[in-house]
PDB file of N, CA and C in Angstrom:
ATOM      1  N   UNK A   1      29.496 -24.681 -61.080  1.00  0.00           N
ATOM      2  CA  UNK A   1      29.929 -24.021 -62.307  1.00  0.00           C
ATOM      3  C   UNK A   1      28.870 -24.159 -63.401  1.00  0.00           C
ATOM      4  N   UNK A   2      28.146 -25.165 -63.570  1.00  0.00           N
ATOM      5  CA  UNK A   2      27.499 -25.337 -64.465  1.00  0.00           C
ATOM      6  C   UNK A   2      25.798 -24.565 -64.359  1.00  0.00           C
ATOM      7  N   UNK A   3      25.778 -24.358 -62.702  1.00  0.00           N
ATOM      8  CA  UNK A   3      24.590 -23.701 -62.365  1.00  0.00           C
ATOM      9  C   UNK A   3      24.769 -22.240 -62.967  1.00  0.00           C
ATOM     10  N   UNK A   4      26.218 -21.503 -62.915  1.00  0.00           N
ATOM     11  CA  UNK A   4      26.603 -20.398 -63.644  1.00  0.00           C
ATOM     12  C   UNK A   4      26.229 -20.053 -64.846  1.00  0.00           C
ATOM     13  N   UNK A   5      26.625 -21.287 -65.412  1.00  0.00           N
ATOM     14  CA  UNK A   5      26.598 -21.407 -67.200  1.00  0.00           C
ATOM     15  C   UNK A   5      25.355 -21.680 -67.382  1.00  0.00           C
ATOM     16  N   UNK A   6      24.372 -21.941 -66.912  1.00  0.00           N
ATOM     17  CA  UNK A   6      23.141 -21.914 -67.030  1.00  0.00           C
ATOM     18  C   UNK A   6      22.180 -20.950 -67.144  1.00  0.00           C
ATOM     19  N   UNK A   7      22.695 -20.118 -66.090  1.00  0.00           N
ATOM     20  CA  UNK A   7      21.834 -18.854 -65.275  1.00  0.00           C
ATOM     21  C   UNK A   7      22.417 -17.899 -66.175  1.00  0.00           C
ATOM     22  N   UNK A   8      23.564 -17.355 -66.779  1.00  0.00           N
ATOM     23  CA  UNK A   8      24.008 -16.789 -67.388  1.00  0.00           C
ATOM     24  C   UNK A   8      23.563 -16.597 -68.635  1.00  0.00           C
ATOM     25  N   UNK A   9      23.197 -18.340 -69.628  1.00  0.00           N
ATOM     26  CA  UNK A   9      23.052 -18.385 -70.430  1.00  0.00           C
ATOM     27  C   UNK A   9      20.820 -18.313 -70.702  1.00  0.00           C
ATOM     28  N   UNK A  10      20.222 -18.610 -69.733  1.00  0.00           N
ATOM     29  CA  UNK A  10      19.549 -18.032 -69.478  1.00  0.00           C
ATOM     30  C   UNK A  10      18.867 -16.504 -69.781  1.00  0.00           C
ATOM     31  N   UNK A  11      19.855 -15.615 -69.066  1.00  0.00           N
ATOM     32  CA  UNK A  11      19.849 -14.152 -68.766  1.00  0.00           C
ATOM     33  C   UNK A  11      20.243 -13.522 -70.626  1.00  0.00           C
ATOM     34  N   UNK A  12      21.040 -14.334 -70.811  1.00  0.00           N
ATOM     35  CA  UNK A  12      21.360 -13.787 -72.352  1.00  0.00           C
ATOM     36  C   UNK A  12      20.369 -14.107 -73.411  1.00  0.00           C
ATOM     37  N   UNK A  13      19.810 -15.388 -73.006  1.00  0.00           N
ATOM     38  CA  UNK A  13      18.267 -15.697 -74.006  1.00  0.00           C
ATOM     39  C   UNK A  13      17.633 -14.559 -73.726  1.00  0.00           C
ATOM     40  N   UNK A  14      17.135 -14.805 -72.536  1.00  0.00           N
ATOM     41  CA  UNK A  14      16.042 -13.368 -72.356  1.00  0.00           C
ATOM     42  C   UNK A  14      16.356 -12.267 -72.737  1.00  0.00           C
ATOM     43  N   UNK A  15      17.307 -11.967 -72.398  1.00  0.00           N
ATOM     44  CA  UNK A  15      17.781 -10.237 -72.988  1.00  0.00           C
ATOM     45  C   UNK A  15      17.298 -10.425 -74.732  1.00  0.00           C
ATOM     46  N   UNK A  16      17.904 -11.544 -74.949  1.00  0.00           N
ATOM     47  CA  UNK A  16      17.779 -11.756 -76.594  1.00  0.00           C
ATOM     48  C   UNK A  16      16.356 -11.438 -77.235  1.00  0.00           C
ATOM     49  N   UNK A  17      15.435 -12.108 -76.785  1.00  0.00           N
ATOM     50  CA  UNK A  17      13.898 -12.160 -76.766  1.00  0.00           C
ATOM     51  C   UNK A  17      13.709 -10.831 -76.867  1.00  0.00           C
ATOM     52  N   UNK A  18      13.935 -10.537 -75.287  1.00  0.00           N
ATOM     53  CA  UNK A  18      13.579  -9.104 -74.951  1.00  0.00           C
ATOM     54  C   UNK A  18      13.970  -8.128 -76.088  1.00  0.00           C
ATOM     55  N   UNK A  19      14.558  -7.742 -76.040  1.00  0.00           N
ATOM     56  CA  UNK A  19      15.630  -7.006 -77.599  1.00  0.00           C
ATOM     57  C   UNK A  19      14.821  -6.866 -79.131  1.00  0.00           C
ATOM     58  N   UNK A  20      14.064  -8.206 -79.129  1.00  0.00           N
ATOM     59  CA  UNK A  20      13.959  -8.701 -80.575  1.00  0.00           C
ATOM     60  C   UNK A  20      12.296  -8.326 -80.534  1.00  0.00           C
ATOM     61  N   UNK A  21      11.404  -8.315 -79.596  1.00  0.00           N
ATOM     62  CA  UNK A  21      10.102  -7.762 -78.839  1.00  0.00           C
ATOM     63  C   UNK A  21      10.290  -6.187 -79.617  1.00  0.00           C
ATOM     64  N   UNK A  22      11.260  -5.468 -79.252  1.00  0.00           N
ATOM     65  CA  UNK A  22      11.228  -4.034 -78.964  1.00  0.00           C
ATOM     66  C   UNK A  22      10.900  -3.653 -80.355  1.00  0.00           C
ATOM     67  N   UNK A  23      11.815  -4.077 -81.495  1.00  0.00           N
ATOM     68  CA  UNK A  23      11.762  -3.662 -83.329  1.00  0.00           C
ATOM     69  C   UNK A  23       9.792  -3.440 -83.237  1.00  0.00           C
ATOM     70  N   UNK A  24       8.928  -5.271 -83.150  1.00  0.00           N
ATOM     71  CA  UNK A  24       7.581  -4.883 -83.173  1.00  0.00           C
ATOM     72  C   UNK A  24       7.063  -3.394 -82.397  1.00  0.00           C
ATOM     73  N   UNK A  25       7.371  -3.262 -80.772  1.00  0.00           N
ATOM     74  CA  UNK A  25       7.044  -2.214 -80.668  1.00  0.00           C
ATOM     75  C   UNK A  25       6.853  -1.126 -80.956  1.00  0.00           C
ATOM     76  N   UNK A  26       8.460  -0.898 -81.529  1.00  0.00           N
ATOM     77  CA  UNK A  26       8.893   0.552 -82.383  1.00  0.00           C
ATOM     78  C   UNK A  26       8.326   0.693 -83.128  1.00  0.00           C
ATOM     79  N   UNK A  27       7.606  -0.328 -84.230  1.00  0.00           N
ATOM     80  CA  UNK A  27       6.660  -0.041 -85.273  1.00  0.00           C
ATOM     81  C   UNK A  27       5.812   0.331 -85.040  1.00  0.00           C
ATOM     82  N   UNK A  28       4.830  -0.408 -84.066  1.00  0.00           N
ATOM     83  CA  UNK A  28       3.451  -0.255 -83.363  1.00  0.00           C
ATOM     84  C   UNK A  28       3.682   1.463 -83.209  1.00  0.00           C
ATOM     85  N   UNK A  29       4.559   1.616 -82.115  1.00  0.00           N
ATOM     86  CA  UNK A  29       4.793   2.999 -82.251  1.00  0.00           C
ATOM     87  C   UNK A  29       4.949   4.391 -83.189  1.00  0.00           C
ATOM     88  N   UNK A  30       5.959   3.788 -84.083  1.00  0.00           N
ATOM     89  CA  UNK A  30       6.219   4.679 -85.364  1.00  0.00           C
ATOM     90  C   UNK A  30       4.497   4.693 -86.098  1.00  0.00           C
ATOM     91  N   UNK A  31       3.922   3.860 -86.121  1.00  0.00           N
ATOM     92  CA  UNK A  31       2.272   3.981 -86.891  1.00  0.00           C
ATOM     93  C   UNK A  31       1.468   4.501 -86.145  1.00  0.00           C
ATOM     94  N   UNK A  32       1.646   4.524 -84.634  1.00  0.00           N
ATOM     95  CA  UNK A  32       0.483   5.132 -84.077  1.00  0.00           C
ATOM     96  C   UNK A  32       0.820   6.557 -84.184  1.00  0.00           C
ATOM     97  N   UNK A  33       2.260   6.781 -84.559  1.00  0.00           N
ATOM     98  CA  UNK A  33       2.677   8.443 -84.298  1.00  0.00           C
ATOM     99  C   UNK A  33       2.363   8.955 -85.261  1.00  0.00           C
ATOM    100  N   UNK A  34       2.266   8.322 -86.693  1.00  0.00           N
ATOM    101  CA  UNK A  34       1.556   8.796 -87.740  1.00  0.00           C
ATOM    102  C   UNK A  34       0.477   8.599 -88.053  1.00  0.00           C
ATOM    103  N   UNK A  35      -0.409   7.829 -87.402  1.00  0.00           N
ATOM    104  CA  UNK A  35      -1.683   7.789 -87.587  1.00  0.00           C
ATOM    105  C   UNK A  35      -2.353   9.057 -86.581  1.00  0.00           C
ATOM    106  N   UNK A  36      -2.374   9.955 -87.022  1.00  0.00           N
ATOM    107  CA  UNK A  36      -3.120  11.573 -86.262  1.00  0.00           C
ATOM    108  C   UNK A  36      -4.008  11.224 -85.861  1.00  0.00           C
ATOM    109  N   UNK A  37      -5.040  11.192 -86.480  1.00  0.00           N
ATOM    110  CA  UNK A  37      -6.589  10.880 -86.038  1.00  0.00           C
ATOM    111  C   UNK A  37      -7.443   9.243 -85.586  1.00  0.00           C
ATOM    112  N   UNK A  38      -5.931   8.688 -85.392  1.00  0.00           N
ATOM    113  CA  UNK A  38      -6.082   6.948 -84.675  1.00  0.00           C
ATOM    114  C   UNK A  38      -7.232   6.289 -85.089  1.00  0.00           C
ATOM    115  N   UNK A  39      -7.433   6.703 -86.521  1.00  0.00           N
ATOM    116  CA  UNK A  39      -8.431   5.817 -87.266  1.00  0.00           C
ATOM    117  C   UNK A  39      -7.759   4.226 -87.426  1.00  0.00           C
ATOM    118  N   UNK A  40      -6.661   3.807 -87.195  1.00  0.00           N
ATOM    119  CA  UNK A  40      -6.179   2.480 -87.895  1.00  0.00           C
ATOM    120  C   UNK A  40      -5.632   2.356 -89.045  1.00  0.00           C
ATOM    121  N   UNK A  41      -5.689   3.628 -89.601  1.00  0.00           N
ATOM    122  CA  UNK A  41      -4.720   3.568 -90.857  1.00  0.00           C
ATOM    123  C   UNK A  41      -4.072   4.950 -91.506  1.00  0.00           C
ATOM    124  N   UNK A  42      -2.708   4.795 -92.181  1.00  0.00           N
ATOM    125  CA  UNK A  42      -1.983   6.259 -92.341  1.00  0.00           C
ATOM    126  C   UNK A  42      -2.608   6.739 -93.701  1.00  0.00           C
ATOM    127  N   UNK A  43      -2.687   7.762 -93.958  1.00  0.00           N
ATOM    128  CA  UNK A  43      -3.425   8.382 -95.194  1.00  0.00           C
ATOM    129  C   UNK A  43      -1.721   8.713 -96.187  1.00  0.00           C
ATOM    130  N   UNK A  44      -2.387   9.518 -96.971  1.00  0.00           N
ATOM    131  CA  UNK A  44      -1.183   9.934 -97.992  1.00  0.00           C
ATOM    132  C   UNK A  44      -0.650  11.379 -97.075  1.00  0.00           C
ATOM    133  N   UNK A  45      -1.782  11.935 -96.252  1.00  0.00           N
ATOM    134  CA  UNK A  45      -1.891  12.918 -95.785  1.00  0.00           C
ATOM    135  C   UNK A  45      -0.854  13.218 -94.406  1.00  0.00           C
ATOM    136  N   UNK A  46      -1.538  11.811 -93.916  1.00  0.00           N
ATOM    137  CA  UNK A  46      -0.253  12.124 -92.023  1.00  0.00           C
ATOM    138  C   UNK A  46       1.168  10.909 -92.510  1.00  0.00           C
ATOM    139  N   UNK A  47       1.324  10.193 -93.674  1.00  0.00           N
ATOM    140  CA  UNK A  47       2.435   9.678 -94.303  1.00  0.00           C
ATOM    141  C   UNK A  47       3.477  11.268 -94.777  1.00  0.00           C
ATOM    142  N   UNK A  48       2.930  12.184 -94.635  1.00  0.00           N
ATOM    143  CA  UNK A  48       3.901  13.513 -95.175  1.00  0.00           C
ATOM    144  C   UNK A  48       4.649  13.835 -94.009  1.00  0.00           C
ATOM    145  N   UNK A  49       4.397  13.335 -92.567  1.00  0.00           N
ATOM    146  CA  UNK A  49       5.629  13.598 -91.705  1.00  0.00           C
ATOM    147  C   UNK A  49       6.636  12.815 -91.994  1.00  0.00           C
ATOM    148  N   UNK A  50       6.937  11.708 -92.391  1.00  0.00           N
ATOM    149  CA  UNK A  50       7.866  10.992 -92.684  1.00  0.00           C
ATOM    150  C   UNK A  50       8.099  11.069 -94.006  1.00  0.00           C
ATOM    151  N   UNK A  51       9.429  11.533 -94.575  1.00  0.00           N
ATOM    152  CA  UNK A  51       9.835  11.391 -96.045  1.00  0.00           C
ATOM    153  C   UNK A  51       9.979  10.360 -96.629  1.00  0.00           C
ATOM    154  N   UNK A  52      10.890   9.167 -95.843  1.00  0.00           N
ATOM    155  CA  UNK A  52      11.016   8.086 -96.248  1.00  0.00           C
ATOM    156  C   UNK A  52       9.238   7.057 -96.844  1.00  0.00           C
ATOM    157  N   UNK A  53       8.454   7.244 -96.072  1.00  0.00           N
ATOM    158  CA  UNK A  53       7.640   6.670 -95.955  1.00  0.00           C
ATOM    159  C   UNK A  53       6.603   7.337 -97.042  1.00  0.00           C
ATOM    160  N   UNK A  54       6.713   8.651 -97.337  1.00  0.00           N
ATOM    161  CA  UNK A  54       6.253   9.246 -98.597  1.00  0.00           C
ATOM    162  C   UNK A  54       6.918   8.368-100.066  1.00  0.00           C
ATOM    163  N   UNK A  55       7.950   8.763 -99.741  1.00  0.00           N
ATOM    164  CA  UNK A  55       8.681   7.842-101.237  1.00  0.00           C
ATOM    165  C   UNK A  55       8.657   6.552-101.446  1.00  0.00           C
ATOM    166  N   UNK A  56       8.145   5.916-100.413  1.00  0.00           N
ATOM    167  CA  UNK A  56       7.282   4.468-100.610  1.00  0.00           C
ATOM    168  C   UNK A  56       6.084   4.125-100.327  1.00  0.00           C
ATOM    169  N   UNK A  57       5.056   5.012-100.183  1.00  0.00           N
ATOM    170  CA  UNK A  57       4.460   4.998-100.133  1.00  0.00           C
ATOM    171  C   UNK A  57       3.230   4.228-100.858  1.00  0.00           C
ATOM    172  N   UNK A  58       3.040   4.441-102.158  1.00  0.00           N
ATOM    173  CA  UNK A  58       2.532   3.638-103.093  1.00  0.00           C
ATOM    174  C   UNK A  58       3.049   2.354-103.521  1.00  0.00           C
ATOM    175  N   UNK A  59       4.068   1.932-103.141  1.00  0.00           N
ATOM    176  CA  UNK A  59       4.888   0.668-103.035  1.00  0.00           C
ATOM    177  C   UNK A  59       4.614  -0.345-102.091  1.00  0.00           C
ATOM    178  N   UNK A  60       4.628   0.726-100.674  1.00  0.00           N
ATOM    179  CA  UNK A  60       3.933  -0.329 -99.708  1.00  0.00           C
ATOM    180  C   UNK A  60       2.508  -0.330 -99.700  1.00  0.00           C
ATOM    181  N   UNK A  61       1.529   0.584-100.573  1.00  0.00           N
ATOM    182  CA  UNK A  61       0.135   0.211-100.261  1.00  0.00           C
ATOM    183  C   UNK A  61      -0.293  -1.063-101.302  1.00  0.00           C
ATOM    184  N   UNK A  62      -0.744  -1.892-100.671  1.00  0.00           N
ATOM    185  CA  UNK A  62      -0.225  -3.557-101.593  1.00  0.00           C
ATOM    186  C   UNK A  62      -1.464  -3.580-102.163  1.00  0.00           C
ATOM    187  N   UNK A  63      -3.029  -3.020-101.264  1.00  0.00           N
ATOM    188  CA  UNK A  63      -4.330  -3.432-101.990  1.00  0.00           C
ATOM    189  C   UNK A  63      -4.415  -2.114-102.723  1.00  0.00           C
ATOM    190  N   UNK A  64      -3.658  -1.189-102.924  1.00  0.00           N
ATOM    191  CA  UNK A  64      -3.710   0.360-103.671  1.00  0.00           C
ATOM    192  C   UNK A  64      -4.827   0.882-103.323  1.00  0.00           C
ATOM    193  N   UNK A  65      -5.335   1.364-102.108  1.00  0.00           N
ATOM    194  CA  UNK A  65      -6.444   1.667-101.835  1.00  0.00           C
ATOM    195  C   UNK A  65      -6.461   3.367-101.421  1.00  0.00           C
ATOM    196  N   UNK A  66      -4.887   3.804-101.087  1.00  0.00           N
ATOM    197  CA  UNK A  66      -4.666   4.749-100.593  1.00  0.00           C
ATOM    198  C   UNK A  66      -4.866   4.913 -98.932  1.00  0.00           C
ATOM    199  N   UNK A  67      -4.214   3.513 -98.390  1.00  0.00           N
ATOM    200  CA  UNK A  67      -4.193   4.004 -97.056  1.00  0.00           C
ATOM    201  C   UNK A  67      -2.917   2.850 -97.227  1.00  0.00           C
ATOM    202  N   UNK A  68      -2.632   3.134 -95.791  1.00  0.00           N
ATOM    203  CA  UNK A  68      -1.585   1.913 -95.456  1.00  0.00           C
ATOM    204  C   UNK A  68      -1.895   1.095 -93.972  1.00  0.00           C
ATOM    205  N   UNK A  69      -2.447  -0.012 -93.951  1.00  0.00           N
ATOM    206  CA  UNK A  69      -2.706  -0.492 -92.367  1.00  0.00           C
ATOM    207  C   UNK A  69      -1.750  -0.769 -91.776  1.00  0.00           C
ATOM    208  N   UNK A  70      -1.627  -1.536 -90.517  1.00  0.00           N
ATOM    209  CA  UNK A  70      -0.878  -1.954 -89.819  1.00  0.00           C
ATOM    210  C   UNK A  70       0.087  -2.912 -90.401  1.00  0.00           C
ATOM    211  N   UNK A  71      -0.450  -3.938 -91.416  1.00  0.00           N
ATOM    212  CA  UNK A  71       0.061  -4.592 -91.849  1.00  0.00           C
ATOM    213  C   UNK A  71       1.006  -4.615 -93.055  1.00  0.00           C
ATOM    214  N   UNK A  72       0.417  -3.553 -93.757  1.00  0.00           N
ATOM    215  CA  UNK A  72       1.423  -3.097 -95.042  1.00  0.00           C
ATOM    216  C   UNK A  72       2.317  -2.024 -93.638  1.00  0.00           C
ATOM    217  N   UNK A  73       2.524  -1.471 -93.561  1.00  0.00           N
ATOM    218  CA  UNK A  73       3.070  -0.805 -92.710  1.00  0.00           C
ATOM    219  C   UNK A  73       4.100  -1.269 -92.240  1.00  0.00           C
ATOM    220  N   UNK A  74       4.432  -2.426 -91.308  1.00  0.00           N
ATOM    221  CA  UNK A  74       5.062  -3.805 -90.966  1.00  0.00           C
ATOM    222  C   UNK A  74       6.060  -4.082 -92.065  1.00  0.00           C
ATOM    223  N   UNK A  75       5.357  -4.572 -92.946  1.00  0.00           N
ATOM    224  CA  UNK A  75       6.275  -4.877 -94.293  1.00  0.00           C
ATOM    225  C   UNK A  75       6.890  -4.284 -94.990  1.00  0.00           C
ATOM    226  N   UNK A  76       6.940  -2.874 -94.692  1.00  0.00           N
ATOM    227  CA  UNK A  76       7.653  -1.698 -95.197  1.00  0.00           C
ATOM    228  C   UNK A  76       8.867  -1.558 -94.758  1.00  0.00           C
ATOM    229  N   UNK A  77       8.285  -1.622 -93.037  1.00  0.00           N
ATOM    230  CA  UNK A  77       9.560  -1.279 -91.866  1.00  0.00           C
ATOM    231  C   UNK A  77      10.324  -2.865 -92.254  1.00  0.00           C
ATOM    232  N   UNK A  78       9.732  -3.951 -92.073  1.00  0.00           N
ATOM    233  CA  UNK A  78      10.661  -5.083 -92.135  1.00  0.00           C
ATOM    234  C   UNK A  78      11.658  -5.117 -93.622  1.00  0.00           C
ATOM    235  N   UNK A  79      11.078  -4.471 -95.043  1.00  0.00           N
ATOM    236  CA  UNK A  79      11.791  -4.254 -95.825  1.00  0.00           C
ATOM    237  C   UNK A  79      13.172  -2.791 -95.704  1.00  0.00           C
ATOM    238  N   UNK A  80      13.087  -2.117 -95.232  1.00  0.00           N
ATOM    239  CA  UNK A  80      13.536  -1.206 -95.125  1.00  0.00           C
ATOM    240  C   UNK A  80      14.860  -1.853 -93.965  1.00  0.00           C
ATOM    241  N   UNK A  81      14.369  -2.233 -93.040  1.00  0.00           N
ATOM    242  CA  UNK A  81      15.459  -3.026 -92.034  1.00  0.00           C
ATOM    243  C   UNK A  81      16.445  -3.775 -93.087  1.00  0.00           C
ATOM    244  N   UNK A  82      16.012  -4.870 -93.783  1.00  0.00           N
ATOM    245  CA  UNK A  82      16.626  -6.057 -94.894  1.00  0.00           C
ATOM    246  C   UNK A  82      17.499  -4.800 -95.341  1.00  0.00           C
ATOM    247  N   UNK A  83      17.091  -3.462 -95.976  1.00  0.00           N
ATOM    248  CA  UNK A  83      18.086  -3.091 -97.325  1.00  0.00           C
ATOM    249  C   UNK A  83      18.981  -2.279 -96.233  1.00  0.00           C
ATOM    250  N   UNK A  84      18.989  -2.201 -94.787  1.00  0.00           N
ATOM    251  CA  UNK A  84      19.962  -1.512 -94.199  1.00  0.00           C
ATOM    252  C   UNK A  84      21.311  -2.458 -93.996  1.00  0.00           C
TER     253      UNK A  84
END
């Protein structure tokens, strides 16, 4: 019984992990889909497929440089998750 409760509880960590992996992906993803020309960073320009991401745009660019990297990018999506 306890080999059960083990293996079980096991299988539910991992799923857990697994699960919690995917959010980073989706981002990775959501930026590479707006990054058009896979320079490494979204312009004001390929930020116009996404509305949301227009209207914060200048909010999330943190060094105001007029791009947004990977990393402001991240912190957008992780803020945006928090206010859901």
């Amino acid at each position: 019984m306890k080999k059960i409760v083990a293996i079980v509880g096991s299988l539910a960590l991992a799923s857990g992990i697994a699960f919690a992996g995917e959010g980073h992906e989706k981002e990775k993803t959501a930026f590479n889909d707006l990054d058009q020309n896979q320079d490494g960073v979204i312009t004001q320009s390929e930020a116009s497929a996404d509305e949301e991401l227009v209207a914060q745009f200048t909010t999330a660019d943190a060094n105001q440089d007029g791009y947004l990297t990977p990393s402001e990018f991240d912190a957008l999506e992780g803020e945006m998750e928090e206010a859901e």
